[in-house]
C-alpha atoms as a PDB file:
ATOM      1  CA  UNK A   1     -11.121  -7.930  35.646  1.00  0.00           C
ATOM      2  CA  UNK A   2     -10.435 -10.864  38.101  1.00  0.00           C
ATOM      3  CA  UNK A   3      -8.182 -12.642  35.153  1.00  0.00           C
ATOM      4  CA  UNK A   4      -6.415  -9.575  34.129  1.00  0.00           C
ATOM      5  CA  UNK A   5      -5.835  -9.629  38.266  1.00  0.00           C
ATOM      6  CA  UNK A   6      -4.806 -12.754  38.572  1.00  0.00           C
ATOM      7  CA  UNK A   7      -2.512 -12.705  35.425  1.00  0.00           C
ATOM      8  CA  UNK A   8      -0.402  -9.525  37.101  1.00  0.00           C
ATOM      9  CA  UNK A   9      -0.094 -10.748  40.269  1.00  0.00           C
ATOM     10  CA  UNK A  10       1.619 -14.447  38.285  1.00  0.00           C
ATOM     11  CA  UNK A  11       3.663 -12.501  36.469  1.00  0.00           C
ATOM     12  CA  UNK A  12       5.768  -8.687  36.925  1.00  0.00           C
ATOM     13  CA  UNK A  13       7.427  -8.415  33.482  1.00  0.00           C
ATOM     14  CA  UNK A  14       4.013  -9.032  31.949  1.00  0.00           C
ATOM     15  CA  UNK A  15       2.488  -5.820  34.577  1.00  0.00           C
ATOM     16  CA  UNK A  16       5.247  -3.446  32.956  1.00  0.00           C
ATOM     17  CA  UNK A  17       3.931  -4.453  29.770  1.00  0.00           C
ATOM     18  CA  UNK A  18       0.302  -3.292  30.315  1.00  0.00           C
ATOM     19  CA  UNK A  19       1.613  -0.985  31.960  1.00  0.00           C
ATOM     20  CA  UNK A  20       3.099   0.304  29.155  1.00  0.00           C
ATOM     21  CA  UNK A  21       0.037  -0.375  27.280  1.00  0.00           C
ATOM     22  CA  UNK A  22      -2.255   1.992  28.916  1.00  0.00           C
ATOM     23  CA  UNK A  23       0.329   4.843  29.297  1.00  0.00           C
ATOM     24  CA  UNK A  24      -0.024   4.839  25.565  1.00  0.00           C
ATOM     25  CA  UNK A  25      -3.331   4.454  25.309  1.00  0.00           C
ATOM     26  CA  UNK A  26      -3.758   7.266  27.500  1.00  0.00           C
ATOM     27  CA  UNK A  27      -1.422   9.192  25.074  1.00  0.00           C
ATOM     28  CA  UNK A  28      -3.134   8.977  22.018  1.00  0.00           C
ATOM     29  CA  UNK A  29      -6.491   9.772  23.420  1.00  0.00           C
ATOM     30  CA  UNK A  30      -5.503  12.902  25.345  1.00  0.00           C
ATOM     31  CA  UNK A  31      -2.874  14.195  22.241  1.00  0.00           C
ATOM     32  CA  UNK A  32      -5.447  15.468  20.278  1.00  0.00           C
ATOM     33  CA  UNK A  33       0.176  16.622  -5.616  1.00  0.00           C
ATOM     34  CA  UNK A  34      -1.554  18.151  -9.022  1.00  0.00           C
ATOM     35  CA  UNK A  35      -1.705  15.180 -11.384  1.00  0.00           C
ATOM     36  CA  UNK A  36      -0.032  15.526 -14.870  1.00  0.00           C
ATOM     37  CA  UNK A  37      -2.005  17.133 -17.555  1.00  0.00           C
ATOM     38  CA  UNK A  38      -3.529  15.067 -20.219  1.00  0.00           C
ATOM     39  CA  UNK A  39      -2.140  15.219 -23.161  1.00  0.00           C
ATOM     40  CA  UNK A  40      -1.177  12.430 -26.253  1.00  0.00           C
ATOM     41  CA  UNK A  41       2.180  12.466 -25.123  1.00  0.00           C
ATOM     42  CA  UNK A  42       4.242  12.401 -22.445  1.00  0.00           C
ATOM     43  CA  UNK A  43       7.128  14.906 -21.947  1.00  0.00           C
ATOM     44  CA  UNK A  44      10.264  13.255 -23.363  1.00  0.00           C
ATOM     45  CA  UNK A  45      12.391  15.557 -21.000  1.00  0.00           C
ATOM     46  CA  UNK A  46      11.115  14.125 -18.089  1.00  0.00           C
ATOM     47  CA  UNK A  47      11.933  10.263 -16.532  1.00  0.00           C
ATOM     48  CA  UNK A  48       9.391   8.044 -15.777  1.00  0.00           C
ATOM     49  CA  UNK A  49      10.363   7.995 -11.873  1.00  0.00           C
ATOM     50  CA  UNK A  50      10.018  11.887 -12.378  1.00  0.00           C
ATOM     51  CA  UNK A  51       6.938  12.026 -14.149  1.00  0.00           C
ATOM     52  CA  UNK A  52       4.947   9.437 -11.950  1.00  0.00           C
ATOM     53  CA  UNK A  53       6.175  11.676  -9.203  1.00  0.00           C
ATOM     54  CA  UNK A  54       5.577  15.529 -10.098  1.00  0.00           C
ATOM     55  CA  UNK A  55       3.429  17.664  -7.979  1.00  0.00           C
ATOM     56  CA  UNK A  56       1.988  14.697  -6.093  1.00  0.00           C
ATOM     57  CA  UNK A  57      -1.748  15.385  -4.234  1.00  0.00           C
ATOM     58  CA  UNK A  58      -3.545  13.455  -1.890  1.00  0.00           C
ATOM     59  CA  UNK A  59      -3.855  10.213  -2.693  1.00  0.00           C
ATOM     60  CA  UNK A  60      -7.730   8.465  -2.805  1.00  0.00           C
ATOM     61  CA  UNK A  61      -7.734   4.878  -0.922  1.00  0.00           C
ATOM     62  CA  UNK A  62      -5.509   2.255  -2.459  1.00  0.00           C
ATOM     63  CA  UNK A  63      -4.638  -1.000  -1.557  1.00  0.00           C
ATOM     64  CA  UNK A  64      -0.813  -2.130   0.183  1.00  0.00           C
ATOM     65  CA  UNK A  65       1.677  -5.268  -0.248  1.00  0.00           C
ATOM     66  CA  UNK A  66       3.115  -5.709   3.038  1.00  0.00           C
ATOM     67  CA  UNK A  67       6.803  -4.599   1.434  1.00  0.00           C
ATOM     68  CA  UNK A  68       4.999  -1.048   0.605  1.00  0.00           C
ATOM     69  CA  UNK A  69       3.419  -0.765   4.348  1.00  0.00           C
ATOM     70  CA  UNK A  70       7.117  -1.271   5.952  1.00  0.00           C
ATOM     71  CA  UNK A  71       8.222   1.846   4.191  1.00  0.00           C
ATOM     72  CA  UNK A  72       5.912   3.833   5.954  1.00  0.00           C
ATOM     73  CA  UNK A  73       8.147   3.639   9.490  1.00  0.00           C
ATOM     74  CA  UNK A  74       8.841   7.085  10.124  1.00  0.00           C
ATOM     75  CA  UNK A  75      12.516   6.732   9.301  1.00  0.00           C
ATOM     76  CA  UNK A  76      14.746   9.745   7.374  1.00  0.00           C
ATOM     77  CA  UNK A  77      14.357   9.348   3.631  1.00  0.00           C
ATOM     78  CA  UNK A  78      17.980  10.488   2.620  1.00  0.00           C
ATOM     79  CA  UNK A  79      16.767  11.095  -0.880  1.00  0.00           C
ATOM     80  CA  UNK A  80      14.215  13.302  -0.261  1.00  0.00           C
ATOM     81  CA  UNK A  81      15.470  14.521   2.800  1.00  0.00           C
ATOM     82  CA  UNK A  82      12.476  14.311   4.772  1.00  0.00           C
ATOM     83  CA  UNK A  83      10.895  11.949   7.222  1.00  0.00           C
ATOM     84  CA  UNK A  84       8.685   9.372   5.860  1.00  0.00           C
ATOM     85  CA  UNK A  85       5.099   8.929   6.949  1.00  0.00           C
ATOM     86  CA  UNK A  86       3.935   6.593   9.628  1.00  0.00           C
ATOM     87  CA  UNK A  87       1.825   3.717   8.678  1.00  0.00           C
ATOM     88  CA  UNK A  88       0.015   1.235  10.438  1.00  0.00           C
ATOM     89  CA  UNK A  89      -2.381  -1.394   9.545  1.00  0.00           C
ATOM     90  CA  UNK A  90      -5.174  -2.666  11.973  1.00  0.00           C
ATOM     91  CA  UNK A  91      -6.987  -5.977  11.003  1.00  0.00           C
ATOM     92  CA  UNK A  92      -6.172  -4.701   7.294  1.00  0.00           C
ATOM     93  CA  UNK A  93      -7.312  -1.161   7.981  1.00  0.00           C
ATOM     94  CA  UNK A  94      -4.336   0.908   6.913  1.00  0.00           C
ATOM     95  CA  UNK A  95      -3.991   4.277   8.918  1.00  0.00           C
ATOM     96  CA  UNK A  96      -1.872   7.256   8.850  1.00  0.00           C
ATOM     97  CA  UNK A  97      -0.771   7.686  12.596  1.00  0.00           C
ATOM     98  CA  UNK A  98       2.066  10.198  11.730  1.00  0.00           C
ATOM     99  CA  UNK A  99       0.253  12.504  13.900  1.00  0.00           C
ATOM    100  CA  UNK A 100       1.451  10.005  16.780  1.00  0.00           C
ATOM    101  CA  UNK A 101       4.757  10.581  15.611  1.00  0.00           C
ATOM    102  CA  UNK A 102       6.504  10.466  18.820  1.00  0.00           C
ATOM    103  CA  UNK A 103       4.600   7.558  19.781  1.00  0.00           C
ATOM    104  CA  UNK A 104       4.659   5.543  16.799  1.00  0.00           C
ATOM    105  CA  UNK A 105       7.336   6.705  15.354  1.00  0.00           C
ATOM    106  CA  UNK A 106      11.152   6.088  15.465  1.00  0.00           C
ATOM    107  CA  UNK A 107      12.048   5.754  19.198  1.00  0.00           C
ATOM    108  CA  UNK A 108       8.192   5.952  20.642  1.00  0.00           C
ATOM    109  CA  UNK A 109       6.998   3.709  22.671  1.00  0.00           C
ATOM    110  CA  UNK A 110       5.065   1.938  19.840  1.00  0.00           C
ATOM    111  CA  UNK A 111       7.572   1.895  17.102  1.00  0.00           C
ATOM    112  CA  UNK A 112       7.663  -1.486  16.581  1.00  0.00           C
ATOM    113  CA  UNK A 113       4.307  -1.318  14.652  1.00  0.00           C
ATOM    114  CA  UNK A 114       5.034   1.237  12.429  1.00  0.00           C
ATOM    115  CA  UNK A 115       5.076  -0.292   8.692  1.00  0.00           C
ATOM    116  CA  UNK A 116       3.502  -3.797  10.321  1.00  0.00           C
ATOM    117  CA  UNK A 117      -0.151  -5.553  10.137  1.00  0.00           C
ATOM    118  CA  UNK A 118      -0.602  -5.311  14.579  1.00  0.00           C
ATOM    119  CA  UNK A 119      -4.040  -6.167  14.755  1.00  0.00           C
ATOM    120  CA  UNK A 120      -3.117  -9.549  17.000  1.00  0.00           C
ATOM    121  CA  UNK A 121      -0.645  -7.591  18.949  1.00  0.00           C
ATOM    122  CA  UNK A 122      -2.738  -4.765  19.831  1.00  0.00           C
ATOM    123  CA  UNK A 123      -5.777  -7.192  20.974  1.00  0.00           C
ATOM    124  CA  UNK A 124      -3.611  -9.536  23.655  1.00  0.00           C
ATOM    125  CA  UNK A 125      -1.859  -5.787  24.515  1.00  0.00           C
ATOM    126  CA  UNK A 126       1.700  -7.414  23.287  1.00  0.00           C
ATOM    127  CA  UNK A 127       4.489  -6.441  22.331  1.00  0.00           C
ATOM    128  CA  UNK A 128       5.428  -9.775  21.115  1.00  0.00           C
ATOM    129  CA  UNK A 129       6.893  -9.832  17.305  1.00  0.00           C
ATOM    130  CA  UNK A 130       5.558 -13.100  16.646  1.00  0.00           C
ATOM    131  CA  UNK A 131       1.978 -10.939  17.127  1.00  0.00           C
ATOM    132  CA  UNK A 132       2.822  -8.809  14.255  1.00  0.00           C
ATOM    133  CA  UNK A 133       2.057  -9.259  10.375  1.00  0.00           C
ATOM    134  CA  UNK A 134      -0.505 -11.230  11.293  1.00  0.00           C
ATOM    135  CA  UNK A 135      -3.760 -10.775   9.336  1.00  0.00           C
ATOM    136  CA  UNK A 136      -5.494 -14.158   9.399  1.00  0.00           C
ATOM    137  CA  UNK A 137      -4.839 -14.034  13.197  1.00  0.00           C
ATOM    138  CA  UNK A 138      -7.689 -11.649  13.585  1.00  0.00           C
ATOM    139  CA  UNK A 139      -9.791 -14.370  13.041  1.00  0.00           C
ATOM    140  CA  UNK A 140      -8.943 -16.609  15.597  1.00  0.00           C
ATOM    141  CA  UNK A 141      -8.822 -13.681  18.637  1.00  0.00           C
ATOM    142  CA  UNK A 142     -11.157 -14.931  21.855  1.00  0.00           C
ATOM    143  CA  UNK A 143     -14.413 -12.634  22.409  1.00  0.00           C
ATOM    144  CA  UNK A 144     -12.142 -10.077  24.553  1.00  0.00           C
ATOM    145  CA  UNK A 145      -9.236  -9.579  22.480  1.00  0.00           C
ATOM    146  CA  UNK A 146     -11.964  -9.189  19.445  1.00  0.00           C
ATOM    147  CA  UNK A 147     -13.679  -6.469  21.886  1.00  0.00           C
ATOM    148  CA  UNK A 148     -10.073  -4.792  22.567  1.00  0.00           C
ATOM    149  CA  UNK A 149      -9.852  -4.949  18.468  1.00  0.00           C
ATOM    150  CA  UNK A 150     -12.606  -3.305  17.743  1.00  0.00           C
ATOM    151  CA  UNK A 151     -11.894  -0.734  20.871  1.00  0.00           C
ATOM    152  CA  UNK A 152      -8.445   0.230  19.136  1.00  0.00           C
ATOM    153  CA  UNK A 153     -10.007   0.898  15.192  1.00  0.00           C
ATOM    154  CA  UNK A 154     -12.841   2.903  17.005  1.00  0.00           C
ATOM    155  CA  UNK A 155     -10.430   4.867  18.285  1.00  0.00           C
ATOM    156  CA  UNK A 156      -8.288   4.827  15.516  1.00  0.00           C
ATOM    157  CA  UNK A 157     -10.548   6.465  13.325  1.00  0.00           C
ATOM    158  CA  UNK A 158     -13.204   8.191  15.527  1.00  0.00           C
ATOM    159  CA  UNK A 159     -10.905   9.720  18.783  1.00  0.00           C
ATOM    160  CA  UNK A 160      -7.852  10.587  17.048  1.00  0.00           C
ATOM    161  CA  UNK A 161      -9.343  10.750  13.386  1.00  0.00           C
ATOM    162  CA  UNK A 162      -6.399   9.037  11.791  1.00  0.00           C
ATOM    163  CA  UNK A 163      -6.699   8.874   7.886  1.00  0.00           C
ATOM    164  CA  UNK A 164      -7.646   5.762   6.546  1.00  0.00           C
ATOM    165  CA  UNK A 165      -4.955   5.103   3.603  1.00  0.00           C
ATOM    166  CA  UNK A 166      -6.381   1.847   2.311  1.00  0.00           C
ATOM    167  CA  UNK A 167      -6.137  -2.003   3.216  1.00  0.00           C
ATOM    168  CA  UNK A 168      -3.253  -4.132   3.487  1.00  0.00           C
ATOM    169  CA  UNK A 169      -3.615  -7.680   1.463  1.00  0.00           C
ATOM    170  CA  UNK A 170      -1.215  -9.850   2.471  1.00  0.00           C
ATOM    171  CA  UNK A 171       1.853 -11.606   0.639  1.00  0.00           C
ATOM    172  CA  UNK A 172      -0.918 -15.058   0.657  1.00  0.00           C
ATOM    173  CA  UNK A 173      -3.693 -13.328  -0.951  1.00  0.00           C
ATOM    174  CA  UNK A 174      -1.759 -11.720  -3.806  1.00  0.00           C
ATOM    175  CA  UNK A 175      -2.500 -13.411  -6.667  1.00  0.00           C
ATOM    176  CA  UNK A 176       0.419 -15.698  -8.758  1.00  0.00           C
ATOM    177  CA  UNK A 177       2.921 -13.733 -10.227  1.00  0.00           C
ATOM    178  CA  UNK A 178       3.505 -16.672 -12.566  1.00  0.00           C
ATOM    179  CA  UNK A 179      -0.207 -17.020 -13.564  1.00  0.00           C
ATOM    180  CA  UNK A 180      -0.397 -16.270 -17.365  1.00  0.00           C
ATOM    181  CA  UNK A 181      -3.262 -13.581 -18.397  1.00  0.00           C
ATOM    182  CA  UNK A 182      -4.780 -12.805 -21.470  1.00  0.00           C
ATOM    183  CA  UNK A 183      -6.031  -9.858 -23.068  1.00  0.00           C
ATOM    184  CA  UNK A 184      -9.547 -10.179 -22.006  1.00  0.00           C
ATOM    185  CA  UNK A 185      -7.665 -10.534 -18.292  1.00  0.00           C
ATOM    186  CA  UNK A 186      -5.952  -7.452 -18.678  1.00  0.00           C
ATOM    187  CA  UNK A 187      -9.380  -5.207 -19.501  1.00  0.00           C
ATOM    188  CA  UNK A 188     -11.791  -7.149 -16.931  1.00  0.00           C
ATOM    189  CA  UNK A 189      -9.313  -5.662 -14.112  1.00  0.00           C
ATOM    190  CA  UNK A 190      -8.955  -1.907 -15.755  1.00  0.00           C
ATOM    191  CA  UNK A 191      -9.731   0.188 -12.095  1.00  0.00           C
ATOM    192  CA  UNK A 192     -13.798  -0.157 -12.621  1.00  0.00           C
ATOM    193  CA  UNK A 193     -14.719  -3.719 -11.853  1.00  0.00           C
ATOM    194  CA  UNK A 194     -16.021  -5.060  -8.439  1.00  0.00           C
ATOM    195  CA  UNK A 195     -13.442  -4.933  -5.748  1.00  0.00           C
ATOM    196  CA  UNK A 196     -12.491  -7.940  -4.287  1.00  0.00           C
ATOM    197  CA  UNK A 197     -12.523  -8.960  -0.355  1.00  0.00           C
ATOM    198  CA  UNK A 198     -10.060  -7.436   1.862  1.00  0.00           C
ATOM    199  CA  UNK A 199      -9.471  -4.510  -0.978  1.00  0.00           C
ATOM    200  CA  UNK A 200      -9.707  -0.991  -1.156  1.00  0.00           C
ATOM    201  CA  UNK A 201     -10.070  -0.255  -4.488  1.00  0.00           C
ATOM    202  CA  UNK A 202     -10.557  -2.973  -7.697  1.00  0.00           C
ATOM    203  CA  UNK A 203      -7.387  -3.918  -9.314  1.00  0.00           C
ATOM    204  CA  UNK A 204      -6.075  -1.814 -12.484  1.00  0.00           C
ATOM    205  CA  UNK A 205      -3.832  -4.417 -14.579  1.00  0.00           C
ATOM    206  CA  UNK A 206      -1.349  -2.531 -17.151  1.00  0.00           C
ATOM    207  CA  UNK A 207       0.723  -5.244 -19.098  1.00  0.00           C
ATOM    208  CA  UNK A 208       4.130  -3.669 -20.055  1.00  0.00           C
ATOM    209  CA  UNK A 209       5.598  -6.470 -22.725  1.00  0.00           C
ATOM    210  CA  UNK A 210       5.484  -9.465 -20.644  1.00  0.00           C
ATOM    211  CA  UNK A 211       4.806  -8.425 -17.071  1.00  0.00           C
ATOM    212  CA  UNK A 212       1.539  -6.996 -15.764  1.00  0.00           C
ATOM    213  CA  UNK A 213       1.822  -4.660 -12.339  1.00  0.00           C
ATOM    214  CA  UNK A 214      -1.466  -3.731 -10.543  1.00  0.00           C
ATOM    215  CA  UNK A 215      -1.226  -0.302 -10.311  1.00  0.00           C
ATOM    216  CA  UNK A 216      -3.859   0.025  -7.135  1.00  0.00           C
ATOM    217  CA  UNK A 217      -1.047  -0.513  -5.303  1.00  0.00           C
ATOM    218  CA  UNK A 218      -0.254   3.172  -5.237  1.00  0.00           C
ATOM    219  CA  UNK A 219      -1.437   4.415  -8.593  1.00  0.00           C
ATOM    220  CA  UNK A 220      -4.640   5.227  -8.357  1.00  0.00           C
ATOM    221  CA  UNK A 221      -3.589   9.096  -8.608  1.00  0.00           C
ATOM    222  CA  UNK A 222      -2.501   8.525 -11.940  1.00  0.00           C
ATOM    223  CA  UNK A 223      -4.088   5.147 -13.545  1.00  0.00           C
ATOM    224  CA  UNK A 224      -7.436   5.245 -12.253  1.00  0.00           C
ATOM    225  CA  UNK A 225     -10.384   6.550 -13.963  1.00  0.00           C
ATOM    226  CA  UNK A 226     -10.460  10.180 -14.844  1.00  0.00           C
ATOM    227  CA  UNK A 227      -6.798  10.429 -14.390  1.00  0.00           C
ATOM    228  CA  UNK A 228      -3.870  11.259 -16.953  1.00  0.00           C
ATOM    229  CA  UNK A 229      -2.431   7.634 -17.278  1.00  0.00           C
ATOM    230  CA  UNK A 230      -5.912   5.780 -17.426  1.00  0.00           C
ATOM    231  CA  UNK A 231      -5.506   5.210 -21.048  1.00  0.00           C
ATOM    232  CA  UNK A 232      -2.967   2.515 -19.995  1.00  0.00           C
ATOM    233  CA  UNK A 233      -5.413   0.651 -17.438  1.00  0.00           C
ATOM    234  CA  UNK A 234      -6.261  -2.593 -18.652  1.00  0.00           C
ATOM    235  CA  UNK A 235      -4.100  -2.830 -21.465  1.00  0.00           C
ATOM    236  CA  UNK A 236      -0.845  -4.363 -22.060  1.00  0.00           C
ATOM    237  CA  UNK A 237       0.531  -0.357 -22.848  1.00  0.00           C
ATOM    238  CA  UNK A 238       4.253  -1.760 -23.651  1.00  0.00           C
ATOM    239  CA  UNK A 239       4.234   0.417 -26.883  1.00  0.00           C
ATOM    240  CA  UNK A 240       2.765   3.590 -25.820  1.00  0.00           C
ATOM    241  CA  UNK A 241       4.922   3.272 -22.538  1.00  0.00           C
ATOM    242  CA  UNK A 242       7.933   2.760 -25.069  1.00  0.00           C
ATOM    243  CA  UNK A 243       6.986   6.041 -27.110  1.00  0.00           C
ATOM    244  CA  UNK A 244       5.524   8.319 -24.370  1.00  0.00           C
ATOM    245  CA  UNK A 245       2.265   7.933 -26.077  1.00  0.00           C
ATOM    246  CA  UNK A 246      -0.594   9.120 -24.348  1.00  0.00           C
ATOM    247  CA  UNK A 247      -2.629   7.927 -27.836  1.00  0.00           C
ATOM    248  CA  UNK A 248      -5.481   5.332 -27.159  1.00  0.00           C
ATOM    249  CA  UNK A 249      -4.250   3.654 -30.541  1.00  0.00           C
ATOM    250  CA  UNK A 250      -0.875   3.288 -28.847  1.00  0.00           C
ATOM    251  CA  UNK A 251      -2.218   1.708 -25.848  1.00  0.00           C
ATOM    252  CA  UNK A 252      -4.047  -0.760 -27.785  1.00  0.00           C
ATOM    253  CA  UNK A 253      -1.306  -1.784 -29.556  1.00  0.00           C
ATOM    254  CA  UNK A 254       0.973  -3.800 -27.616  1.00  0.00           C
ATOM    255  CA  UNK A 255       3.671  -4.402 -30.611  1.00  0.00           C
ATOM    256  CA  UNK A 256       7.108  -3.318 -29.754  1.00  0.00           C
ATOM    257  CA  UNK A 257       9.014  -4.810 -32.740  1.00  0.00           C
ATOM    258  CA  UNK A 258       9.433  -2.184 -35.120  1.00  0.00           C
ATOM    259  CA  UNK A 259      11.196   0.066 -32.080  1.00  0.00           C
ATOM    260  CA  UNK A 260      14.952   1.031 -32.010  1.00  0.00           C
ATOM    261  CA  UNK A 261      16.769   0.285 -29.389  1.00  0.00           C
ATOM    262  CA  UNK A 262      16.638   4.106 -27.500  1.00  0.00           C
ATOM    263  CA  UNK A 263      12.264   2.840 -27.192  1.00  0.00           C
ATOM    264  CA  UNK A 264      13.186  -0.565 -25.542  1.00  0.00           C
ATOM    265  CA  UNK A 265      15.188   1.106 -23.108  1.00  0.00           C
ATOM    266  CA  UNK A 266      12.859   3.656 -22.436  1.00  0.00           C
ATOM    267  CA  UNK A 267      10.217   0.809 -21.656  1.00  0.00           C
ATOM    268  CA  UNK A 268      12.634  -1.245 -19.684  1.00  0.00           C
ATOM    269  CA  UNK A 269      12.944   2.519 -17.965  1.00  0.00           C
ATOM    270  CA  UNK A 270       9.351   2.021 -16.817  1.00  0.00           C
ATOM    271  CA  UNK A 271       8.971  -1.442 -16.061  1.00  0.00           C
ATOM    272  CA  UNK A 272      11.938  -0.289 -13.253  1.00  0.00           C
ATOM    273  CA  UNK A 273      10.319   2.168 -12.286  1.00  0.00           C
ATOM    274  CA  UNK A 274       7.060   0.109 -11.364  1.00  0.00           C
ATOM    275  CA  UNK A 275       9.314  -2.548  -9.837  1.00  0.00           C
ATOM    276  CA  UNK A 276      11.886  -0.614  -8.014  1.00  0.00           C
ATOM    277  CA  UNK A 277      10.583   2.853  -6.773  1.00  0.00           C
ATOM    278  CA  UNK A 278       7.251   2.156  -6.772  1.00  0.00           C
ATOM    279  CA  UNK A 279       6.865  -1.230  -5.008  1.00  0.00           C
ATOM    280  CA  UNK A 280       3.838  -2.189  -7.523  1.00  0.00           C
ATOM    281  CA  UNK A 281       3.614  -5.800  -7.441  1.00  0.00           C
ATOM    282  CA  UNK A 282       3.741  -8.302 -10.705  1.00  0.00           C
ATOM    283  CA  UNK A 283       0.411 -10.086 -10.704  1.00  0.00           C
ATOM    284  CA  UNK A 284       1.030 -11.941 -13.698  1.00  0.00           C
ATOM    285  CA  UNK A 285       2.736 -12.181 -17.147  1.00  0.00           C
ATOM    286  CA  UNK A 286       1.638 -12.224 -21.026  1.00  0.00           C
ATOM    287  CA  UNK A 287       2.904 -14.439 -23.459  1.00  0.00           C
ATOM    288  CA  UNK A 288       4.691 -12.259 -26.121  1.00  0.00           C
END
C-alpha cells in the first residue's frame, strides 16, 4: 500500500487512472442453434455460408485467432442487424462479458478491451495500448501484478460467472500456413487427438484441394465428433465439399478432376466461405 501511495502522490493523471480502475471494478462486482441433420447429402438449395449458419446453438469451447476475438467488440453488425457479442480474453482465457455491456462495450469505460488479449493491462491497472494483445507478457508480470491477474479471472468466472468461450492462441503460436501436410497429417489432427498447450479443444484439419483450415476455430458445432460435418474432419474433403456429399466414400476421395466446372465453383464457394465469413485460419497446404 505504501508504493501504490507513493506512486499517486508522484503522479495525478496516473490517480484518475486507478481511479477509474476501481470505479469499474466496483461495477462489475455489484451488477450482478440446432445443428443440420445428417444426411449423405447436403441441400443443394442452400449456400455454404447459409448452411454452416442455420439454426445456430450454443457453441462447446473452441479455440480463437486474434482476428476472430476482435470481432467480438460489441459493435452493430449491419448484416444481421444486431449487436455483436462482447469478447474478452484474460491470459488466454476467452470470456463472454456481454453481460458488462455498458462497461465493456462500445462507449463503456472498458471498451478498449473488448475483442483484445488484456491480461498485462488489467494486472499494472492500465489503460495503456501497448498493454494489450499481449499474451507472452503474462509471463513476465512481478508477484503483484500476477496476484491482481489471478484476482481479475477469479472474478471473471466465479463473481460475475462470465462464460468461458475458449482460449485465444496467438498469431506466433499458429502453426505455418506454408508448412506442407500429408495425408497421415490431415487424420492425426481429426477433432480427437490430445490438445495442445494454450488450446481449448484439439485441432480438426479438413483439406479442401490444396488448403487445409482448422476448423476448431469456430467449428466445433458442426465438424467435431458426433456432429453433421464430422465426416469431413481429417480428410482432405475437396470432392465431397464439391458435390454436397455427406458420403464417407466422398470424403475419402480427394479427386476433383472428373468435375464440371458448376462443382469447382461450388468448392471454391466453400473454401470462401472458411476464409472470408468464418475467419478459420489456413494451417497448411497439400500438394495436389
Amino acid at each position: 500500500m505504501g508504493v501504490l501511495a507513493n506512486a499517486l502522490m508522484e503522479n495525478f493523471g496516473y490517480i484518475v487512472i486507478l481511479v477509474s480502475m476501481y470505479l469499474g471494478y466496483c461495477f462489475v462486482n455489484m451488477t450482478s442453434q440446432k445443428q443440420p441433420t445428417a444426411t449423405t447429402s447436403i441441400n443443394t438449395t442452400t449456400t455454404a455460408e447459409a448452411k454452416e449458419e442455420e439454426d445456430d446453438e450454443t457453441e462447446p469451447p473452441r479455440n480463437f485467432t486474434q482476428k476472430q476475438l476482435l470481432e467480438f467488440n460489441g459493435t452493430r453488425d449491419e448484416r444481421l442487424d444486431q449487436d455483436k457479442p462482447v469478447y474478452l480474453s484474460v491470459n488466454g482465457i476467452v470470456f463472454d462479458v456481454s453481460e458488462g455491456r455498458d462497461f465493456y462495450g462500445p462507449g463503456g469505460p472498458y471498451e478498449l478491451f473488448a475483442g483484445h488479449e488484456c491480461g498485462v493491462a488489467l494486472a499494472k491497472m492500465s489503460f495503456d495500448t501497448e498493454f494489450l494483445d499481449d499474451l507472452e507478457g503474462c509471463k513476465n508480470l512481478n508477484y503483484g501484478e500476477k496476484e491482481e491477474l489471478e484476482n481479475w479471472i477469479n472474478k471473471f468466472q466465479h463473481w460475475r460467472n462470465y462464460p468461458v468461450m475458449g482460449r485465444l492462441i496467438p498469431d506466433d503460436k499458429m502453426p505455418d500456413p506454408n508448412r506442407i501436410l500429408t495425408i497421415e497429417d490431415l487424420w492425426k489432427n481429426n477433432g480427437e487427438g490430445e490438445v495442445p498447450e494454450g488450446y481449448a479443444t484439439a485441432p480438426i484439419y479438413i483439406g479442401a484441394h490444396d488448403k487445409v483450415y482448422d476448423m476448431s476455430f469456430g467449428g466445433v458445432i458442426y465438424y467435431g465428433k458426433g456432429c453433421s460435418y464430422n465426416v469431413f474432419a481429417g480428410r482432405n474433403a475437396a470432392r465431397a465439399l464439391a458435390t454436397m456429399s455427406l458420403k464417407e466414400e466422398d470424403a475419402k476421395n480427394p479427386d476433383i478432376s472428373d468435375l464440371d466446372e458448376k462443382k469447382i465453383k461450388v468448392l471454391n464457394d466453400w473454401k470462401k466461405t472458411f476464409e472470408e465469413r468464418k475467419n478459420y485460419p489456413i494451417v497448411g497446404r497439400l500438394e495436389v
